[in-house]
C-alpha atoms as a PDB file:
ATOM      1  CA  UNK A   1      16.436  20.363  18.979  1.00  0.00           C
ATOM      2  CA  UNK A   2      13.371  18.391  19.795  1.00  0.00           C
ATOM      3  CA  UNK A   3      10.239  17.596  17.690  1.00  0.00           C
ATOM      4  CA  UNK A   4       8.041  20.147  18.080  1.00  0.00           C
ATOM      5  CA  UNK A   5       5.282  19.114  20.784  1.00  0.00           C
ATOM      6  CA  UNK A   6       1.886  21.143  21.058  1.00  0.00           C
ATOM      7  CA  UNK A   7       0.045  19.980  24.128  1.00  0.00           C
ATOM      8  CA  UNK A   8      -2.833  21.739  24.849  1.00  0.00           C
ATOM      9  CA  UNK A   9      -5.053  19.822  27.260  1.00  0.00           C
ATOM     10  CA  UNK A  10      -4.540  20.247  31.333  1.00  0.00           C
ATOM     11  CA  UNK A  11      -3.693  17.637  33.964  1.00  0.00           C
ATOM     12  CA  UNK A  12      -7.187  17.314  36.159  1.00  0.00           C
ATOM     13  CA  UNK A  13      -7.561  14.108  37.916  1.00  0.00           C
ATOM     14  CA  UNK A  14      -6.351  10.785  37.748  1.00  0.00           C
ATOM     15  CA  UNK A  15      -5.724   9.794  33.639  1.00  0.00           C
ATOM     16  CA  UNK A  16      -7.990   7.149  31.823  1.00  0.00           C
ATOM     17  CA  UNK A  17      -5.029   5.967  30.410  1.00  0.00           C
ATOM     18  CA  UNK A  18      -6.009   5.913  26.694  1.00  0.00           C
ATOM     19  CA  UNK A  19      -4.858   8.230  24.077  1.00  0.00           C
ATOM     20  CA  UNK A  20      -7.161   8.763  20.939  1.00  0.00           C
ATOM     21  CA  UNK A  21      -5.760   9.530  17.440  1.00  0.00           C
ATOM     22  CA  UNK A  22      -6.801  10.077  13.900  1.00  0.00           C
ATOM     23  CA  UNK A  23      -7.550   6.773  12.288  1.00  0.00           C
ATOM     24  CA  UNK A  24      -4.853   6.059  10.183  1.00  0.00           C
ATOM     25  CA  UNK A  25      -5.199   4.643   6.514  1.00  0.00           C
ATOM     26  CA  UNK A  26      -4.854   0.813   6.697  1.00  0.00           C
ATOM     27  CA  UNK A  27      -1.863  -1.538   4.629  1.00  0.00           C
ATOM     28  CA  UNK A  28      -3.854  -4.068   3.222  1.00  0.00           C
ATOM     29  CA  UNK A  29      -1.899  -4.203   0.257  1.00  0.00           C
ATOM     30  CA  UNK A  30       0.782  -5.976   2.047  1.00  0.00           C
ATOM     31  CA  UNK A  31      -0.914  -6.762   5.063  1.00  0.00           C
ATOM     32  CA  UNK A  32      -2.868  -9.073   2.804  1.00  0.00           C
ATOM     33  CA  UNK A  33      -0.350  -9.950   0.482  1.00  0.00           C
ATOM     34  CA  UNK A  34      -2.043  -8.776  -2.600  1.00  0.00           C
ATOM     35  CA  UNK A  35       1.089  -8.239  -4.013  1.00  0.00           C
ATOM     36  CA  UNK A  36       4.484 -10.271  -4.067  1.00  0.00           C
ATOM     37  CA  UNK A  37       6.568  -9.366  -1.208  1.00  0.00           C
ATOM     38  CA  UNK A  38      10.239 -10.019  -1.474  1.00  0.00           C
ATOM     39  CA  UNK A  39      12.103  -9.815   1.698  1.00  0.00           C
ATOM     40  CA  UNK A  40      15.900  -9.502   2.138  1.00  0.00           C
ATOM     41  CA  UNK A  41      16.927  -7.083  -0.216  1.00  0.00           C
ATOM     42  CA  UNK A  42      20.234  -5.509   0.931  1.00  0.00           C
ATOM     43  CA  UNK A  43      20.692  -3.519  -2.447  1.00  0.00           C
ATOM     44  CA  UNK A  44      19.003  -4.203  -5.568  1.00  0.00           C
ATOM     45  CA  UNK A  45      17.197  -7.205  -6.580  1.00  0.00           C
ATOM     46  CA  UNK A  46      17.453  -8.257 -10.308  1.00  0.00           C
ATOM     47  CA  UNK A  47      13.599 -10.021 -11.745  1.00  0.00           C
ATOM     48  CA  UNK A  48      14.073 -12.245 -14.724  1.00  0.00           C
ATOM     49  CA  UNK A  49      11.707 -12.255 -17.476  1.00  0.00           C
ATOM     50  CA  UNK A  50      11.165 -15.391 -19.669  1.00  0.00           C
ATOM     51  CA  UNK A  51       9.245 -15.583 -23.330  1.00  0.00           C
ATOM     52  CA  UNK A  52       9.705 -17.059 -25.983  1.00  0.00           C
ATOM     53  CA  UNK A  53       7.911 -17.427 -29.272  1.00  0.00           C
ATOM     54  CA  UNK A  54       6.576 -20.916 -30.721  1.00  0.00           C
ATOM     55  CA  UNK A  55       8.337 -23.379 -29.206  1.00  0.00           C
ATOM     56  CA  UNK A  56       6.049 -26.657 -30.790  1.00  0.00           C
ATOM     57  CA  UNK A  57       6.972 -28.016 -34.413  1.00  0.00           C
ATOM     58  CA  UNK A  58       5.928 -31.077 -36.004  1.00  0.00           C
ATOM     59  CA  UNK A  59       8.128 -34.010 -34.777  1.00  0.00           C
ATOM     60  CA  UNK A  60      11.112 -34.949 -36.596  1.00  0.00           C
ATOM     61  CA  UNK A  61      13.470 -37.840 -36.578  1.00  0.00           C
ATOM     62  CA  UNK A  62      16.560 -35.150 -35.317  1.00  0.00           C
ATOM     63  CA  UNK A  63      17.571 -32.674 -32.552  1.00  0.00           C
ATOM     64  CA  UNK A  64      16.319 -29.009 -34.159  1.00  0.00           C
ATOM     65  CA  UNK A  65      16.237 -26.152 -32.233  1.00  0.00           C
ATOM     66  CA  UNK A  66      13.742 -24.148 -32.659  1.00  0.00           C
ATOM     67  CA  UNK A  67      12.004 -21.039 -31.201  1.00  0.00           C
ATOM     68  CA  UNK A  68      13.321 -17.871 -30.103  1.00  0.00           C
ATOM     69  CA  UNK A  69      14.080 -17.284 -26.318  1.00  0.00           C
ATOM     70  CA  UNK A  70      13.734 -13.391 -25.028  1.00  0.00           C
ATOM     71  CA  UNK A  71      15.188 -13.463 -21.524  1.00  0.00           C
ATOM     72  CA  UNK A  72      14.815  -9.292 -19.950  1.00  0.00           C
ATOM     73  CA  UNK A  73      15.081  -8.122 -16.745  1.00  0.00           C
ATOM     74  CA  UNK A  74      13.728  -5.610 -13.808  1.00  0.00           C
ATOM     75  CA  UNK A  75      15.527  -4.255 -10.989  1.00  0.00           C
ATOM     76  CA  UNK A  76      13.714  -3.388  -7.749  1.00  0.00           C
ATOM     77  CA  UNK A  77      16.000  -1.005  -5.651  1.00  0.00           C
ATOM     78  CA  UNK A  78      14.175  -0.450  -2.295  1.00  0.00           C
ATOM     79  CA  UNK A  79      15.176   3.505  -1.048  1.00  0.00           C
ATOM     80  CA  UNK A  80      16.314   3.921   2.573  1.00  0.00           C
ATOM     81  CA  UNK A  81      14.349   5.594   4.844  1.00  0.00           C
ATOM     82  CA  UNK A  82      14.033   6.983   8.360  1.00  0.00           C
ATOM     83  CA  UNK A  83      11.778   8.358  11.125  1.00  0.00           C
ATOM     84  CA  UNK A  84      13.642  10.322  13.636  1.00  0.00           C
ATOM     85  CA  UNK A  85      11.557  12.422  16.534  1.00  0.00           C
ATOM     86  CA  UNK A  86      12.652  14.030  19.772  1.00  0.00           C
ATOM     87  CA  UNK A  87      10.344  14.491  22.944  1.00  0.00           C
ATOM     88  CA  UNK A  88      11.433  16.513  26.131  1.00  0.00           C
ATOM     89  CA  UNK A  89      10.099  15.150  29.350  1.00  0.00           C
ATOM     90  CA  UNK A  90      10.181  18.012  30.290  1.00  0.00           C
ATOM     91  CA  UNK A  91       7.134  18.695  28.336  1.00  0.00           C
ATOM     92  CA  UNK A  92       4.981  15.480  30.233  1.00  0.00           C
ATOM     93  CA  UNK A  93       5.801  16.411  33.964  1.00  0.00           C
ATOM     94  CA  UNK A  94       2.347  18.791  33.946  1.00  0.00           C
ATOM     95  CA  UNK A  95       0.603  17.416  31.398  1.00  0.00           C
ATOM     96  CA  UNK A  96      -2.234  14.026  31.938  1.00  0.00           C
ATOM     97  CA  UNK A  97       0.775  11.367  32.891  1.00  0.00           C
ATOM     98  CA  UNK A  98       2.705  13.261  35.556  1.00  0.00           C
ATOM     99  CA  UNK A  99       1.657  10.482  38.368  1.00  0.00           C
ATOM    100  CA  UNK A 100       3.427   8.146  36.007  1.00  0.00           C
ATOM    101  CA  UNK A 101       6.142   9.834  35.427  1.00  0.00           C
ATOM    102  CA  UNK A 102       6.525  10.233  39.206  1.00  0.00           C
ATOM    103  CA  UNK A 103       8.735  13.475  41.857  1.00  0.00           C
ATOM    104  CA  UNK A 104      12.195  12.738  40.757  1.00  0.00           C
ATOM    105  CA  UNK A 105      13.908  15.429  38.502  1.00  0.00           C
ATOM    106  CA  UNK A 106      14.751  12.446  36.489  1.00  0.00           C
ATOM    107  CA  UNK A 107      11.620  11.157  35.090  1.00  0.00           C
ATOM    108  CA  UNK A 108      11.002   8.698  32.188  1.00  0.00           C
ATOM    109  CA  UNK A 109       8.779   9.147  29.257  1.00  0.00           C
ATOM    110  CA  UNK A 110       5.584   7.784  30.680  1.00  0.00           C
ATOM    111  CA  UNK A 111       5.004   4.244  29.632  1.00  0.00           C
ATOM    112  CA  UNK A 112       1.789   4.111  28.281  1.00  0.00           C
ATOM    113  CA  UNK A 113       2.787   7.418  26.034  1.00  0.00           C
ATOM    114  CA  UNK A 114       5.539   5.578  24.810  1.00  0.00           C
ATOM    115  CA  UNK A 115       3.643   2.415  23.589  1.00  0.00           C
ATOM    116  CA  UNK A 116       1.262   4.585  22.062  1.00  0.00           C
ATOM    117  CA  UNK A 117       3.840   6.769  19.961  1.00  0.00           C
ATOM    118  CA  UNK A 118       5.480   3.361  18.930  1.00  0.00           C
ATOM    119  CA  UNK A 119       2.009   1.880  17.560  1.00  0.00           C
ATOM    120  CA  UNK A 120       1.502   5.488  16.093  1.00  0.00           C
ATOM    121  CA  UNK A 121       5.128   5.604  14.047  1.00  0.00           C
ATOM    122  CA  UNK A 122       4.559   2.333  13.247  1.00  0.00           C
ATOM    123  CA  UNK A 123       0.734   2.898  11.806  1.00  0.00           C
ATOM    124  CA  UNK A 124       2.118   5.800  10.199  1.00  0.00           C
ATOM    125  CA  UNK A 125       4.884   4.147   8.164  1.00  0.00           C
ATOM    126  CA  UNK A 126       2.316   1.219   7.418  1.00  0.00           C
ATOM    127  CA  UNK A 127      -0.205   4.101   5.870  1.00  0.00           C
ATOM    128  CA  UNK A 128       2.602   6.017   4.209  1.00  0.00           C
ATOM    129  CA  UNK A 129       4.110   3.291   2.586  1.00  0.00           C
ATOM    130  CA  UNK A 130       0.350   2.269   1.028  1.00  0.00           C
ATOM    131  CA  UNK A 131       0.201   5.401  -0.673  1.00  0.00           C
ATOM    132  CA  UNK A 132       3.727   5.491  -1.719  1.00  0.00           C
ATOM    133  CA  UNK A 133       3.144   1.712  -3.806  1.00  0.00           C
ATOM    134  CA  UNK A 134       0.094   2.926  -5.840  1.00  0.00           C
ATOM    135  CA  UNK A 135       0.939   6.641  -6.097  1.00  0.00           C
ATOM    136  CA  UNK A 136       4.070   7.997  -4.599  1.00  0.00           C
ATOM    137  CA  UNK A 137       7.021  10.276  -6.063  1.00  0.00           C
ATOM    138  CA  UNK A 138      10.426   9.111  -6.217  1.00  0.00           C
ATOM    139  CA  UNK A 139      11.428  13.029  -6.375  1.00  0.00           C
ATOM    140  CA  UNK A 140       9.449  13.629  -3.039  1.00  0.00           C
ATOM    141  CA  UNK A 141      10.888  13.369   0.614  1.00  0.00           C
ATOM    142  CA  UNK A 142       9.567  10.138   2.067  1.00  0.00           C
ATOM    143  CA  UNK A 143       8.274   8.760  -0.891  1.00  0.00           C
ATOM    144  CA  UNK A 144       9.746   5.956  -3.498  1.00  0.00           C
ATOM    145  CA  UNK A 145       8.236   5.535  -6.959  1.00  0.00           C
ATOM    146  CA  UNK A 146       5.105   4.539  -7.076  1.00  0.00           C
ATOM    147  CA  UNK A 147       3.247   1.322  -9.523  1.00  0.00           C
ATOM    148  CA  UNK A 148       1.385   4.948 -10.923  1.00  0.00           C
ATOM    149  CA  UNK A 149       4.378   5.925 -12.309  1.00  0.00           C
ATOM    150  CA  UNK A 150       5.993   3.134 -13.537  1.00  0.00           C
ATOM    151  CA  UNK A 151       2.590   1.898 -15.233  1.00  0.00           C
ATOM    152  CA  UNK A 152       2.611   5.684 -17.155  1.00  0.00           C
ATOM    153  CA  UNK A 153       6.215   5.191 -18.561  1.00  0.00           C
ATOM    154  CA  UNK A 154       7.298   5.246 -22.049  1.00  0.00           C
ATOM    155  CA  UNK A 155       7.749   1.721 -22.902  1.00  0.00           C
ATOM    156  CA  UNK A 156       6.376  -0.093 -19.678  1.00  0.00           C
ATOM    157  CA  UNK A 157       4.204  -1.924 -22.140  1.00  0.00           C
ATOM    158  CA  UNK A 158       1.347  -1.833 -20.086  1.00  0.00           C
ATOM    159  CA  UNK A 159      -1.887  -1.871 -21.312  1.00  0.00           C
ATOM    160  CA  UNK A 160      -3.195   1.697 -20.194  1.00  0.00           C
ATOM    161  CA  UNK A 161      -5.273   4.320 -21.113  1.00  0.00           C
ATOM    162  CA  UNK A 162      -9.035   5.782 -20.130  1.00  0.00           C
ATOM    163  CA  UNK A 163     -11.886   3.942 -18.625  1.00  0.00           C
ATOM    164  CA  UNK A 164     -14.344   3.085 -20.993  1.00  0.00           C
ATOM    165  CA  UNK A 165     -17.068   5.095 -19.401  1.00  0.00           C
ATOM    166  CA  UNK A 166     -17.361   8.915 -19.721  1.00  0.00           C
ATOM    167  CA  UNK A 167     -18.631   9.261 -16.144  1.00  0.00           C
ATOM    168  CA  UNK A 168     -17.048   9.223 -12.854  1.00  0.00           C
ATOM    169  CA  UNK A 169     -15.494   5.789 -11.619  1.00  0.00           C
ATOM    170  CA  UNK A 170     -16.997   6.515  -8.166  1.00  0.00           C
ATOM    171  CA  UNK A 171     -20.293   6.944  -9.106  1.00  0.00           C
ATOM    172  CA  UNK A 172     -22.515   3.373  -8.917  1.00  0.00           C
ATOM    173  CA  UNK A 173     -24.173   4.480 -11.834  1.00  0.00           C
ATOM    174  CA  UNK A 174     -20.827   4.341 -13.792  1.00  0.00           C
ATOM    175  CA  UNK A 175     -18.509   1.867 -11.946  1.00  0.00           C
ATOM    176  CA  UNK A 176     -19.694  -1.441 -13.858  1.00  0.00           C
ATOM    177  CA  UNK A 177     -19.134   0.469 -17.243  1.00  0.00           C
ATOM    178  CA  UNK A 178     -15.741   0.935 -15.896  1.00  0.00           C
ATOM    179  CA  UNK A 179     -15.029  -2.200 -14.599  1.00  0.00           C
ATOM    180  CA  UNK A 180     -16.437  -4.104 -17.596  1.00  0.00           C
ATOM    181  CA  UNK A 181     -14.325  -2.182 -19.412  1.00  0.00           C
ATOM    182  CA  UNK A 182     -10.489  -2.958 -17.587  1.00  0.00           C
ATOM    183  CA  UNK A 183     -12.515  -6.390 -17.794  1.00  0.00           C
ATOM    184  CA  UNK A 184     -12.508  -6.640 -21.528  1.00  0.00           C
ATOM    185  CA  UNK A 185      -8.917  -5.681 -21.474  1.00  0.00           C
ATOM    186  CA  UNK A 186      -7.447  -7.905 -19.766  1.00  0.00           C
ATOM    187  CA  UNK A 187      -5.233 -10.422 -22.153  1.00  0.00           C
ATOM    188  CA  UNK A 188      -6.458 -14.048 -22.765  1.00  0.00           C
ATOM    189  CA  UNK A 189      -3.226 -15.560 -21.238  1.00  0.00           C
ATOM    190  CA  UNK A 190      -4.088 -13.784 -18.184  1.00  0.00           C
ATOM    191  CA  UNK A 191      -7.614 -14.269 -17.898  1.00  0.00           C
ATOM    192  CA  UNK A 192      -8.553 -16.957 -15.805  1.00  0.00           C
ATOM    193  CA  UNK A 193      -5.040 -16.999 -13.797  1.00  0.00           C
ATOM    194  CA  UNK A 194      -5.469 -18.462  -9.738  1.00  0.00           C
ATOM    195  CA  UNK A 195      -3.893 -14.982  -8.390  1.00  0.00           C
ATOM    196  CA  UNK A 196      -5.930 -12.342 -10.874  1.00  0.00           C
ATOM    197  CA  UNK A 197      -7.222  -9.234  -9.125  1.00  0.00           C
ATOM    198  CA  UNK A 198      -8.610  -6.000 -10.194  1.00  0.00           C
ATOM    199  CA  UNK A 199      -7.122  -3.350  -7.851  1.00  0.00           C
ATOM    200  CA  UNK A 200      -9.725  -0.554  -6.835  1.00  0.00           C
ATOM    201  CA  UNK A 201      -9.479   2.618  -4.582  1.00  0.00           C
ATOM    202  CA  UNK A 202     -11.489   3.220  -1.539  1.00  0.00           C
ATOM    203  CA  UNK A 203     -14.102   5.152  -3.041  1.00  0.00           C
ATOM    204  CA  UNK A 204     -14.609   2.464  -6.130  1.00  0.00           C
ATOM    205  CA  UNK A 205     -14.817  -0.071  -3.596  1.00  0.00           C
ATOM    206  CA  UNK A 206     -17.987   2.145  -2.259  1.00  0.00           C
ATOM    207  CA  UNK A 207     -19.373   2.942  -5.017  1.00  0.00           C
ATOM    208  CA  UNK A 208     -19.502  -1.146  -6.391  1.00  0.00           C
ATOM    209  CA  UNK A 209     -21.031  -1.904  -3.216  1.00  0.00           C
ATOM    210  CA  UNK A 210     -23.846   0.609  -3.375  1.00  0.00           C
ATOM    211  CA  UNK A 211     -24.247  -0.104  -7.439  1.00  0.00           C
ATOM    212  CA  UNK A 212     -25.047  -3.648  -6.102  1.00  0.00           C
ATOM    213  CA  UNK A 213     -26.866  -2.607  -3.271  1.00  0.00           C
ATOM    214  CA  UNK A 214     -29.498  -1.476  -5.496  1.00  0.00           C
ATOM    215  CA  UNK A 215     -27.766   0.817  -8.063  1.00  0.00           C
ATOM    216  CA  UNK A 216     -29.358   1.214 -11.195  1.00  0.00           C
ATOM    217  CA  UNK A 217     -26.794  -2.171 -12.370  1.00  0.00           C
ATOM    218  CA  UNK A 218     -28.738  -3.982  -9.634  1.00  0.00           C
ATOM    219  CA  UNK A 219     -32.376  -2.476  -8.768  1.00  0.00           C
ATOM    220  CA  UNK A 220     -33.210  -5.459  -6.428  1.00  0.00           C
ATOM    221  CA  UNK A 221     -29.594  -5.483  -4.971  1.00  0.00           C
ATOM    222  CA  UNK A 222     -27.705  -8.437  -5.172  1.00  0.00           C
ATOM    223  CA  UNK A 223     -29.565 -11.234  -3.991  1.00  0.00           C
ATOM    224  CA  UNK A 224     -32.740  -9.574  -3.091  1.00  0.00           C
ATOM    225  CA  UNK A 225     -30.682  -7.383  -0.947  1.00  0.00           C
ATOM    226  CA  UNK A 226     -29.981  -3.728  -0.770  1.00  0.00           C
ATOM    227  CA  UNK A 227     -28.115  -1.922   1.921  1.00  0.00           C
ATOM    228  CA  UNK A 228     -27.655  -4.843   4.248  1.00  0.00           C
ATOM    229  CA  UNK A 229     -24.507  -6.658   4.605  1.00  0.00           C
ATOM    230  CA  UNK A 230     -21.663  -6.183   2.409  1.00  0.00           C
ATOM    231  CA  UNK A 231     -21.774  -7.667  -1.180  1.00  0.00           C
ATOM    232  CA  UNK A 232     -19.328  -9.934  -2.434  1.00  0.00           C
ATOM    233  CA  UNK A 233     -16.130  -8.332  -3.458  1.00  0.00           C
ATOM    234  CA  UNK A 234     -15.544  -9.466  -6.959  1.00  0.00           C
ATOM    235  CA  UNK A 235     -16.519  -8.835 -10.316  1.00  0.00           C
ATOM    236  CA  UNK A 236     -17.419 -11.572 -12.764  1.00  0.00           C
ATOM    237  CA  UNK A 237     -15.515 -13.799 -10.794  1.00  0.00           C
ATOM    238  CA  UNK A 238     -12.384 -12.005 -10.215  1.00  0.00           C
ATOM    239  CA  UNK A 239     -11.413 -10.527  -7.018  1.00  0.00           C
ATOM    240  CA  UNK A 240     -11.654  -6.633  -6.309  1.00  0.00           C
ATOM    241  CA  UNK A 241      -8.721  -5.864  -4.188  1.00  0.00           C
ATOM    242  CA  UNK A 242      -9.738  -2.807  -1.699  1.00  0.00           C
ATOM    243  CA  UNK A 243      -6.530  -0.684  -1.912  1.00  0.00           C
ATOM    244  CA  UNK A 244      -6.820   2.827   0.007  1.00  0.00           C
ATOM    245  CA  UNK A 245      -3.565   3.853  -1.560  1.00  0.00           C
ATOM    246  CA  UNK A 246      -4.980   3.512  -5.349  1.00  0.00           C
ATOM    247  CA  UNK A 247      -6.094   6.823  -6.762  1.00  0.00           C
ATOM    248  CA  UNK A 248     -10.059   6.948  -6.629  1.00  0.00           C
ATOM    249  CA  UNK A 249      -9.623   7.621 -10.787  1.00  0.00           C
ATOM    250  CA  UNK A 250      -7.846   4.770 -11.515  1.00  0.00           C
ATOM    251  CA  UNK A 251      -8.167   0.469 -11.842  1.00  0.00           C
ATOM    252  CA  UNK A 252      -5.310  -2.121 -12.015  1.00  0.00           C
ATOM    253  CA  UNK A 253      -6.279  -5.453 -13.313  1.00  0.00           C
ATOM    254  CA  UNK A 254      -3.041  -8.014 -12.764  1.00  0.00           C
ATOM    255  CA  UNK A 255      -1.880 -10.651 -11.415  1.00  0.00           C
ATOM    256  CA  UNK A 256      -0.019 -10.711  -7.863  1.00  0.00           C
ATOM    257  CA  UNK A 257       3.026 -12.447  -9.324  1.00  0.00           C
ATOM    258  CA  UNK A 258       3.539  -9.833 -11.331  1.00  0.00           C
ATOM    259  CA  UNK A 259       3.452  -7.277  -9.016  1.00  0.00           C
ATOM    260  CA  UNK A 260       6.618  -6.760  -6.193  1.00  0.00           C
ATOM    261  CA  UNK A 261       7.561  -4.881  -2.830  1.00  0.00           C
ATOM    262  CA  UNK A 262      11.087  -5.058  -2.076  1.00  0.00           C
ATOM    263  CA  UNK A 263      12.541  -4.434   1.342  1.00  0.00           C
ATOM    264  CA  UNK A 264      15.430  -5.212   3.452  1.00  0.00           C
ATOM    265  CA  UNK A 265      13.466  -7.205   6.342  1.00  0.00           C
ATOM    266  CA  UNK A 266       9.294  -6.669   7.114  1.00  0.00           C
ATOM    267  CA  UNK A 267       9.989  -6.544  10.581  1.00  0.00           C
ATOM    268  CA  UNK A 268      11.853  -2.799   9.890  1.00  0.00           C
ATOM    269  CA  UNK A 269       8.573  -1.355   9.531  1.00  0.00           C
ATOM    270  CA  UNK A 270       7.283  -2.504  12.787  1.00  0.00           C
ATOM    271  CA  UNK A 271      10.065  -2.096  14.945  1.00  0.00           C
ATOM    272  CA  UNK A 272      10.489   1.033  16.153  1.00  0.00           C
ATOM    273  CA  UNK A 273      13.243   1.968  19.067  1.00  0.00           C
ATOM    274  CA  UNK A 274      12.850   4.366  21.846  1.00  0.00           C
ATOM    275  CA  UNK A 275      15.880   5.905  23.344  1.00  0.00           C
ATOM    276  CA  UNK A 276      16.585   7.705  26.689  1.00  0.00           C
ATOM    277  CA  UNK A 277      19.330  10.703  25.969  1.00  0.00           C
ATOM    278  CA  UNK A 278      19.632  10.885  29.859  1.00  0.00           C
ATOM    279  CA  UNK A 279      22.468   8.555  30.147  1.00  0.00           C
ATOM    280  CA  UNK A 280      24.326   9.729  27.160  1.00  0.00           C
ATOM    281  CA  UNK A 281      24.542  13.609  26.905  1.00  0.00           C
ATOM    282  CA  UNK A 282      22.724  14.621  30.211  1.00  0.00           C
ATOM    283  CA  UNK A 283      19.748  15.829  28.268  1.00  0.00           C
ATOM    284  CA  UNK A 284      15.685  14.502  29.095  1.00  0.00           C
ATOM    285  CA  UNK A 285      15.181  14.203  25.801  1.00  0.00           C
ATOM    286  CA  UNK A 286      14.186  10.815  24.353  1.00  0.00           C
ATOM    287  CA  UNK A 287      14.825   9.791  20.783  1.00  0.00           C
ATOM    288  CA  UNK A 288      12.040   7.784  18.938  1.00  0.00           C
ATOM    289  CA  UNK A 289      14.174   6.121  15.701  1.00  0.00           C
ATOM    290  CA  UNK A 290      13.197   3.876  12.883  1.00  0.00           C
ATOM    291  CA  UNK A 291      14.563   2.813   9.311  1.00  0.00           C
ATOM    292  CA  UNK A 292      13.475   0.783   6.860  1.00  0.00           C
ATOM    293  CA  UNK A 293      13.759   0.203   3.107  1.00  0.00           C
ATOM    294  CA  UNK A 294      10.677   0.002   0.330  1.00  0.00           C
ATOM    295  CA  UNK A 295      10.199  -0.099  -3.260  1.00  0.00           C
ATOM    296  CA  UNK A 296       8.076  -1.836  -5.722  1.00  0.00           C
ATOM    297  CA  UNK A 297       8.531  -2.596  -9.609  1.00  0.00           C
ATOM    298  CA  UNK A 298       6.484  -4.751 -12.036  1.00  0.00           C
ATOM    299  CA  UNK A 299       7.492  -7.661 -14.396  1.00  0.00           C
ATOM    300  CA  UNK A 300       5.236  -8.183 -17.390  1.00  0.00           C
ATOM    301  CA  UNK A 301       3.766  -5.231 -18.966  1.00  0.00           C
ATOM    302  CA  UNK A 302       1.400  -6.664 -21.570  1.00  0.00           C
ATOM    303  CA  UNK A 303       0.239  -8.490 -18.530  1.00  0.00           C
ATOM    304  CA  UNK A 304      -1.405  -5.576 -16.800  1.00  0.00           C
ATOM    305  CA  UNK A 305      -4.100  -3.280 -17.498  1.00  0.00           C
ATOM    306  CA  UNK A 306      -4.003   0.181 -15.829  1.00  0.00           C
ATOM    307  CA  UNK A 307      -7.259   2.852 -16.802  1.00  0.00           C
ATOM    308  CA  UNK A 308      -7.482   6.124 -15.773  1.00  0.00           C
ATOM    309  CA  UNK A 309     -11.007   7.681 -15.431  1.00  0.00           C
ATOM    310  CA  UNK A 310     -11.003  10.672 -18.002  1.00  0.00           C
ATOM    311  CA  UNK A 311     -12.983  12.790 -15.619  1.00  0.00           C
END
């Protein structure tokens, strides 16, 4: 049975030879490596974690051991999964690509359709597996568990709860409030670290921008200027990490070492194989395939601040 494939335009003239599609949600949470990425993960992958208590005494004449060494652990498991569709070429030989596809009975998928449904699978899975690290469901098809879910968990020992600010994050009225807030959370030890971000959603990232673009934070916009050119992208000093697949309610402050995305290999996600059934079963179907593996997990708790808006 093939994919289902609704074409509903007509073959008048010569083709431009462009498709056009929906834009499709941008990775830049791995495309930018704000996040550690950890590669070659066949199975599971085990994280150490290292603390200890006071480790400095006064000095002493003899050997004395002293302090208390914790060592724990977190597993990142990637999840397996797969993109299978099924066109008929049957379905192109009328359609805007016929002249490509050319008289014979036995036609190919047209070329320039095919590169296009490979950079569109591929865009996909790139867009789908954003939203799956900041808010996906390990119980729903397609999806692993998201850093959403394993921030809410009993005993994750993160440091969530409600933005300090009764209003709506995305409102530039009430986005400082909130972002002073995860600010003023955010544990000494880590404060200050090289690779300390605060993670926002698409809409907080717009509604910063227009807060300092002449908000009522900034009346004058940020140096003098309002709604020209974007302002910079961090807050007291700290970097805001535009993440598309972050809730719009919610703000992660952490660092990127303590964050993870396991796979098997990166190049999975952009490879993406097109098959011709003709030569195997007879058929004109052609098989568009891909697999990959993804998961992400966390390894210091107390290390990360996670706020929900309360609205």
């Amino acid at each position: 049975m093939a994919t289902t494939t609704s074409i509903t335009s007509t073959y008048a003239g010569q083709f431009s030879g462009k498709y056009i599609a929906a834009a499709l949600l941008s990775a830049p949470t791995l495309d930018k490596e704000y996040i550690t990425i950890k590669p070659n993960i066949k199975y599971k992958e085990v994280i150490k974690k290292y603390s200890n208590d006071n480790a400095i005494y006064d000095a002493s004449c003899d050997f004395e051991a002293t302090s208390t060494v914790t060592l724990t652990e977190t597993i990142l498991a990637p999840e397996e999964f797969q993109v299978n569709l099924q066109l008929c070429k049957k379905n192109f030989r009328s359609d805007w690509e016929a002249i490509e596809m050319g008289i014979s009975v036995f036609d190919n998928l047209p070329a320039s359709f095919t590169e296009f449904m490979i950079g569109q699978v591929a865009a996909q899975v790139a867009a789908q597996t954003e939203q799956n690290i900041w808010t996906g469901s390990g119980a729903s098809t397609g999806q692993f568990q998201s850093f959403d879910s394993l921030f809410r968990a009993n005993g994750s020992g993160v440091i969530s709860g409600s933005l300090a600010t009764s209003g709506s994050i995305t409102g530039s009225s009430t986005v400082i409030a909130a972002l002073q807030g995860v600010v003023d959370l955010i544990p000494t030890s880590v404060y200050g670290k090289e690779d300390l971000g605060i993670y926002v959603s698409t809409a907080t990232m717009k509604a910063f921008q227009t807060a300092v673009a002449g908000g009522s934070a900034y009346a004058n916009g940020y140096n003098n200027q309002t709604v020209i050119g974007l302002k910079p992208m961090d807050f007291q000093g700290i970097p805001l990490l535009h993440c598309p697949g972050l809730a719009p309610t919610a703000v992660v402050a952490a660092q990127k070492s303590n964050l993870f995305f396991g796979t098997a290999l990166l190049s999975d996600r952009n490879e993406v194989k097109v098959l011709d059934m003709a030569d195997l079963d007879g058929s004109q179907n052609v098989r568009i395939i891909m697999r990959y593996t993804a998961g992400v997990a966390f390894g210091f708790g107390p290390d990360i601040v996670y706020q929900v808006s309360r609205n």
